[in-house]
C-alpha atoms as a PDB file:
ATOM      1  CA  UNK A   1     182.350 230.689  91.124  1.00  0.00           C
ATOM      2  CA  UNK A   2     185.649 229.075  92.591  1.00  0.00           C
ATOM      3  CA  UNK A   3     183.376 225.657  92.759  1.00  0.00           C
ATOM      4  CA  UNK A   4     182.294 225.725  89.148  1.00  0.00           C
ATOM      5  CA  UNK A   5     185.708 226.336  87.587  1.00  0.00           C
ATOM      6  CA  UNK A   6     186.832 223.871  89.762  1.00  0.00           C
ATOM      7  CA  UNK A   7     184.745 221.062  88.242  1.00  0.00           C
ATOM      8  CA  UNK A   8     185.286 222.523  84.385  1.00  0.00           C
ATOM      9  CA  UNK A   9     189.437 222.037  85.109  1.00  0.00           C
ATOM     10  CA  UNK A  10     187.776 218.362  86.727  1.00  0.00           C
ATOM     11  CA  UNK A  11     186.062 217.831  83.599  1.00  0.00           C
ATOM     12  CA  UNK A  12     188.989 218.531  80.797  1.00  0.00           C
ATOM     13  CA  UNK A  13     191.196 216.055  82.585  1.00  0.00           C
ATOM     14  CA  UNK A  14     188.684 213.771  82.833  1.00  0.00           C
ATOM     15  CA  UNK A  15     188.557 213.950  79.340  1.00  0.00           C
ATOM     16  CA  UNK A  16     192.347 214.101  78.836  1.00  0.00           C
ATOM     17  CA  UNK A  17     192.531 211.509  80.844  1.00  0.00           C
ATOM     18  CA  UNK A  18     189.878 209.403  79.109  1.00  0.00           C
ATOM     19  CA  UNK A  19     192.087 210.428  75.518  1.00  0.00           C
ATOM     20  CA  UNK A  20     195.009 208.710  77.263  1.00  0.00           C
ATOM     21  CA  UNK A  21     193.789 205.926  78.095  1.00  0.00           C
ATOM     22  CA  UNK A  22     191.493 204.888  75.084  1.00  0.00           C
ATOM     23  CA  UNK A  23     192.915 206.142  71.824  1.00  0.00           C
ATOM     24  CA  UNK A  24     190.750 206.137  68.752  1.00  0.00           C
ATOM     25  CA  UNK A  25     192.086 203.837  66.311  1.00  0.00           C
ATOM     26  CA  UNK A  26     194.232 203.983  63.626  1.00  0.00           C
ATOM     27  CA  UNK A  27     192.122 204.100  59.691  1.00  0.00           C
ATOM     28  CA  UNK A  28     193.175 202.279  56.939  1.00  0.00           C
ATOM     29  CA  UNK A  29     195.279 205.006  55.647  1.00  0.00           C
ATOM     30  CA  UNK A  30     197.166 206.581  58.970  1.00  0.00           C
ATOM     31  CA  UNK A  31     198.023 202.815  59.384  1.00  0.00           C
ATOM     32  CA  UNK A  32     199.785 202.359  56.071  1.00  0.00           C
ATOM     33  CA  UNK A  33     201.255 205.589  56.773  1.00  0.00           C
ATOM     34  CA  UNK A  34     202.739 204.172  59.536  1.00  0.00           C
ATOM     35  CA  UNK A  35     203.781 201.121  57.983  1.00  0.00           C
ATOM     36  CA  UNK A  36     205.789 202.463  55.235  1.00  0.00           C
ATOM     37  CA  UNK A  37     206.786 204.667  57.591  1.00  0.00           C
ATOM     38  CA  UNK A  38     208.446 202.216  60.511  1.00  0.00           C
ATOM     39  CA  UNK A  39     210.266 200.681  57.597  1.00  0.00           C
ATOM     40  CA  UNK A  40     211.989 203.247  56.718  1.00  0.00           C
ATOM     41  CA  UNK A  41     215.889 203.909  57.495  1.00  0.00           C
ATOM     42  CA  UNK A  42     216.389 206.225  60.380  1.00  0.00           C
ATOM     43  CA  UNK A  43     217.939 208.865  58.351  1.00  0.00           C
ATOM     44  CA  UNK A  44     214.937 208.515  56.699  1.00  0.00           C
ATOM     45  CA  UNK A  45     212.732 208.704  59.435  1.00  0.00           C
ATOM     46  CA  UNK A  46     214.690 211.715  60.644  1.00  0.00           C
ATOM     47  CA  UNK A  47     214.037 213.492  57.194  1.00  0.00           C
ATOM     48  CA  UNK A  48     210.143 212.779  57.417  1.00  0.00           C
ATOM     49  CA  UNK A  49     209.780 214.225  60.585  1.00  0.00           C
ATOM     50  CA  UNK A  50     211.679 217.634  59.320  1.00  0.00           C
ATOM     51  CA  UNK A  51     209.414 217.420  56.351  1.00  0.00           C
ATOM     52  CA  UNK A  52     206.093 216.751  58.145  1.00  0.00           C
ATOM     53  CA  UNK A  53     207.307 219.449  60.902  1.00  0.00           C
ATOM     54  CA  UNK A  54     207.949 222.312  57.496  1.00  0.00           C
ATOM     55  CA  UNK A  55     204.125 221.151  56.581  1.00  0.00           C
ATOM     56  CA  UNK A  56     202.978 221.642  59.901  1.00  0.00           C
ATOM     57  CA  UNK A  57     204.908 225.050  60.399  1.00  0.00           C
ATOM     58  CA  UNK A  58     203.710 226.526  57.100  1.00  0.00           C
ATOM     59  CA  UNK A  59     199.982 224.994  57.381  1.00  0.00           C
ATOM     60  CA  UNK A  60     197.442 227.887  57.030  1.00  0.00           C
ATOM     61  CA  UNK A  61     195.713 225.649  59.698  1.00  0.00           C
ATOM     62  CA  UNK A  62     198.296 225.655  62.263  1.00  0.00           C
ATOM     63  CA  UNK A  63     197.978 228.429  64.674  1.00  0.00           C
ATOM     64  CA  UNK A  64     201.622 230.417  64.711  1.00  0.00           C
ATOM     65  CA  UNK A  65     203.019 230.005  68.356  1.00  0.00           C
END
């Protein structure tokens, strides 16, 4: 028993690992999204992330921590 959880908690960092290391890449729209968004002031970028962190917070699919 001790063996096999062993190699599942071997097996998720493998795969974390493997996440890490090769991201998948960015579509068409997440990279204009980042475009518009790295040209943006910093105030601005400060008010996008508290906006995108309300969204996330109030998201019926975001699990409440």
């Amino acid at each position: 028993m001790a063996l096999q959880l062993d190699l599942v908690r071997v097996f998720y960092a493998l795969i974390s690992l493997k996440q890490k290391l090769f991201p998948r890449p960015l579509n068409q729209e997440e990279a204009s999204l980042l475009e518009h968004y790295r040209s943006l002031s910093e105030q601005d970028r400060i008010a996008v992330r508290y906006m995108c962190t309300a969204i996330r917070e109030t998201s019926k699919h975001h699990p409440r921590r």
